[in-house]
C-alpha atoms as a PDB file:
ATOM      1  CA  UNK A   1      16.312  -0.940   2.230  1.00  0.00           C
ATOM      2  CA  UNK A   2      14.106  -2.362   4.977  1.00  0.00           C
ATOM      3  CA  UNK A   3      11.685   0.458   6.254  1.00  0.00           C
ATOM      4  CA  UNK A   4      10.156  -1.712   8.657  1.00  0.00           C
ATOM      5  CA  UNK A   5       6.704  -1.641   7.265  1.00  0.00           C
ATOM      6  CA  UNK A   6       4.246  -4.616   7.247  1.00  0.00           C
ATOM      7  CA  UNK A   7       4.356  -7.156   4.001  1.00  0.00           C
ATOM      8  CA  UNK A   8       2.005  -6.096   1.046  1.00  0.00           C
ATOM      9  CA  UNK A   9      -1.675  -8.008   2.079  1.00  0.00           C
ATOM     10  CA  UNK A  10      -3.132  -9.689  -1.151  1.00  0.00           C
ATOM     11  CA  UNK A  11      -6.089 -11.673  -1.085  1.00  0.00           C
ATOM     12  CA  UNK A  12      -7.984 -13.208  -3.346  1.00  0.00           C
ATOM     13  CA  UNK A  13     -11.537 -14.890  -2.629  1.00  0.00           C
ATOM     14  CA  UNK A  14     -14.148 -16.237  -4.697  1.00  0.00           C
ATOM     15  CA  UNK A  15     -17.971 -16.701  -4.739  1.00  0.00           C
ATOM     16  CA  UNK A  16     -19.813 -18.898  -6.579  1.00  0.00           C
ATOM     17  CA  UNK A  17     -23.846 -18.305  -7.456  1.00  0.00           C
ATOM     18  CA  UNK A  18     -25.082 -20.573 -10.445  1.00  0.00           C
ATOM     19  CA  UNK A  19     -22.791 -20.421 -13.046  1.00  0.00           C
ATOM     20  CA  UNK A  20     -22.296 -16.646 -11.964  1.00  0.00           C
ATOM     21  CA  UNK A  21     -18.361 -16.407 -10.193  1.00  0.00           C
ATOM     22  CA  UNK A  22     -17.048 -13.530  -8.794  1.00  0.00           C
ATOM     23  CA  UNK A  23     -13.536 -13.149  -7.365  1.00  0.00           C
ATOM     24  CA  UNK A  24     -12.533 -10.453  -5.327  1.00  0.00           C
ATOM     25  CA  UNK A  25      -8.603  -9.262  -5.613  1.00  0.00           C
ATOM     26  CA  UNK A  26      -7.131  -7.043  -3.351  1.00  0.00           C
ATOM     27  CA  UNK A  27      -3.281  -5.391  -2.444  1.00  0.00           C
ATOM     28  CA  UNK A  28      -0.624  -6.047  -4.724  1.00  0.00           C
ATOM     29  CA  UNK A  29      -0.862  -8.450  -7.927  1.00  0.00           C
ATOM     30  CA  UNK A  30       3.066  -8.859  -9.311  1.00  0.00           C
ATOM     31  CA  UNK A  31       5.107 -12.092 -10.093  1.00  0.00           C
ATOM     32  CA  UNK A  32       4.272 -13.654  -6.265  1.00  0.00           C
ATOM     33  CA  UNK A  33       0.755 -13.193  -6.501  1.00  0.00           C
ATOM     34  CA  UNK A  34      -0.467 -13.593 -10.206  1.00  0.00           C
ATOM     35  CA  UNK A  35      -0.725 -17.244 -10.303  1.00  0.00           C
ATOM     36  CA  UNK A  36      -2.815 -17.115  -7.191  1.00  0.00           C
ATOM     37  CA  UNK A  37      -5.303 -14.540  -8.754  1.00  0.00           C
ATOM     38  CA  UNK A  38      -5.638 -17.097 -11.767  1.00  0.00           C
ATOM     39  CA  UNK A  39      -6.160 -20.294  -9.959  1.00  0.00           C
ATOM     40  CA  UNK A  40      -8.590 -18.843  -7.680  1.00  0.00           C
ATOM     41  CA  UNK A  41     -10.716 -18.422 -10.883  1.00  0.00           C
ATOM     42  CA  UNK A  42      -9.524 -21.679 -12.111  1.00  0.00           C
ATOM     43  CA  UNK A  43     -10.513 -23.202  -9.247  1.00  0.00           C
ATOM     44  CA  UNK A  44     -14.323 -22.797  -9.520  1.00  0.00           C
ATOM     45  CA  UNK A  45     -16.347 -24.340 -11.895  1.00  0.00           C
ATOM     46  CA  UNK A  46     -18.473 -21.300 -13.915  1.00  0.00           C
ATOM     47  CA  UNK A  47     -19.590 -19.962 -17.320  1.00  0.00           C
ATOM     48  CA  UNK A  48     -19.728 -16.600 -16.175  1.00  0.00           C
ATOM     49  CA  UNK A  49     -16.453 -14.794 -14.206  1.00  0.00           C
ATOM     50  CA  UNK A  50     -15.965 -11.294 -12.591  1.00  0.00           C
ATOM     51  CA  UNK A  51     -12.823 -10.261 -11.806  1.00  0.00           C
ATOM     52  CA  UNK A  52     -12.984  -7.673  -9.296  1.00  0.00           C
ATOM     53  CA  UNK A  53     -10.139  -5.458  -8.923  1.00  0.00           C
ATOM     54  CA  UNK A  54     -10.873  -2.428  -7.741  1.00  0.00           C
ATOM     55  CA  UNK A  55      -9.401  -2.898  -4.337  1.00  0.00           C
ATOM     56  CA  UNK A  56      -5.962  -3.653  -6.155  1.00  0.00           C
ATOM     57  CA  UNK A  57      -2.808  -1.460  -5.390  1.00  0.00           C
ATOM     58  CA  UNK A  58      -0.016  -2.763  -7.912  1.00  0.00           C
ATOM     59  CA  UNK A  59      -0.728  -4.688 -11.204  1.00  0.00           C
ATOM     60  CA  UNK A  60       2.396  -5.537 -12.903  1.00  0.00           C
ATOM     61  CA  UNK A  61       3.305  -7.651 -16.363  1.00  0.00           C
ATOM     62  CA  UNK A  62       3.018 -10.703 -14.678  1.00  0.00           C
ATOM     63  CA  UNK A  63      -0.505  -9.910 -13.729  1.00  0.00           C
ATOM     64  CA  UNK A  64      -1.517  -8.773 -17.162  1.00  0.00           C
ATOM     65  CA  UNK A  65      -0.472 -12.374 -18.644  1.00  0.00           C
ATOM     66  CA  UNK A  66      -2.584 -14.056 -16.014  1.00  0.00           C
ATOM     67  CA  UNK A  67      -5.743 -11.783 -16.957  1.00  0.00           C
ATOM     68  CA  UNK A  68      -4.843 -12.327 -20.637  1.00  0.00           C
ATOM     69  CA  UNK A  69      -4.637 -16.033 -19.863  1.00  0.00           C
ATOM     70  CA  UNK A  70      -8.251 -15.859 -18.161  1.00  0.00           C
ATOM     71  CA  UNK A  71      -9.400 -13.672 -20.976  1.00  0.00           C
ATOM     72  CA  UNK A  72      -8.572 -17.120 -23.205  1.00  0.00           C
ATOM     73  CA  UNK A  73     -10.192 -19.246 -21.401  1.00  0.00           C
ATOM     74  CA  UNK A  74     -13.395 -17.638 -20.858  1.00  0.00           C
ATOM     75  CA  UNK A  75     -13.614 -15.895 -23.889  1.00  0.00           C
ATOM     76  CA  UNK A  76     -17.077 -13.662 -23.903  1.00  0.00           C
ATOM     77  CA  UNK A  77     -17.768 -14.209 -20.832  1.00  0.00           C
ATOM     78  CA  UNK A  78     -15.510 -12.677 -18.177  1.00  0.00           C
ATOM     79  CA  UNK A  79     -15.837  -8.960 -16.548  1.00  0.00           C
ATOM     80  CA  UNK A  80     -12.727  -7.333 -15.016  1.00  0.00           C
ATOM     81  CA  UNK A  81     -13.669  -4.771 -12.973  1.00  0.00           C
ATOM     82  CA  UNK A  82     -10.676  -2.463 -13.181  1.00  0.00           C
ATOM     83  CA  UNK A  83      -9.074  -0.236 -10.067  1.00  0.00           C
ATOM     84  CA  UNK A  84      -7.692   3.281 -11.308  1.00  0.00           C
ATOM     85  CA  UNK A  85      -4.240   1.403 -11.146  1.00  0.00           C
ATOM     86  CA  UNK A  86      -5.096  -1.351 -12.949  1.00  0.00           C
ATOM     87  CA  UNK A  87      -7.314   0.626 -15.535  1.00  0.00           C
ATOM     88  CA  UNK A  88      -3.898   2.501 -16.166  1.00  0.00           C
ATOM     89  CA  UNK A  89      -1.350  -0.748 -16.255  1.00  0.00           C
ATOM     90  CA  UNK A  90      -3.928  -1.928 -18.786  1.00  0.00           C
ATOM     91  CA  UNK A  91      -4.179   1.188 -21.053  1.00  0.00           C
ATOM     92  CA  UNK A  92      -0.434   1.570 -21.023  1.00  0.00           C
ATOM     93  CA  UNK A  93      -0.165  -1.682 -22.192  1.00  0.00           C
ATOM     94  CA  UNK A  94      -2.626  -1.436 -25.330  1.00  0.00           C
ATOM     95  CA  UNK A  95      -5.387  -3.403 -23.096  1.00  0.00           C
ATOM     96  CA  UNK A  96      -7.743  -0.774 -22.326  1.00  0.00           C
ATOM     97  CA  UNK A  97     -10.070  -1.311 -24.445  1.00  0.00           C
ATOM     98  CA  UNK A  98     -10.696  -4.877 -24.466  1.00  0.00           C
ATOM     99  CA  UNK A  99     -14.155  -5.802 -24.462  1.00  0.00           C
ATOM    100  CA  UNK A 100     -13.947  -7.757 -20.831  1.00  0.00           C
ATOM    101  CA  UNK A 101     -12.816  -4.411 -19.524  1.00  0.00           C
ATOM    102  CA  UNK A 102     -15.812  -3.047 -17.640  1.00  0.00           C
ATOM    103  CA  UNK A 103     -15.818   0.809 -18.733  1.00  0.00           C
ATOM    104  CA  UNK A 104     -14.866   3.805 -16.299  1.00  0.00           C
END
C-alpha cells in the first residue's frame, strides 16, 4: 500500500586521491541499487578502495554479492566501513568478520 511518502534517496559518489578511492553510499542498497554501488567503484581507477557505508539504511542479499564481488577484485586492499545495519546484514550472513570489515 502506497503511504504517500517520498522514494528511498540512494546515492553513491566517489573520490579519487592517488591510488587512494573512497566511495560514499547512502539510503537504501537492495536489488535496484547494488549494481550502482559496484560500478561506482568500478568506475575509478585505484589500488586502494573504501567503501563507506555508514550512512546506509537497508543492505539486502543483493548488496552483499556486490561487496563480495568487490571484495574479489580488490583483494587486500578494500575497507568497508560498515553502518549498524549493514554491520548486522553482514554478521547474519557469516560476513562479519571478514578482514575488509573495518571493526566496530
Amino acid at each position: 500500500m502506497d503511504q504517500g511518502g517520498a522514494p528511498p534517496v540512494f546515492s553513491a559518489t566517489a573520490e579519487l586521491d592517488g591510488d587512494q578511492l573512497r566511495v560514499r553510499v547512502a539510503g537504501e542498497v537492495d536489488m535496484a541499487t547494488a549494481d550502482t554501488m559496484y560500478r561506482t567503484v568500478l568506475g575509478e581507477s585505484a589500488r586502494h578502495v573504501t567503501l563507506d557505508l555508514r550512512s546506509v539504511t537497508f543492505f539486502d542479499s543483493a548488496a552483499i554479492h556486490a561487496l563480495v564481488r568487490l571484495a574479489q577484485q580488490f583483494p587486500g586492499t578494500l575497507t568497508v566501513l560498515p553502518s549498524r545495519q549493514v554491520r548486522r546484514v553482514l554478521e547474519i550472513s557469516g560476513l562479519g568478520e571478514q578482514d575488509w570489515l573495518a571493526p566496530a
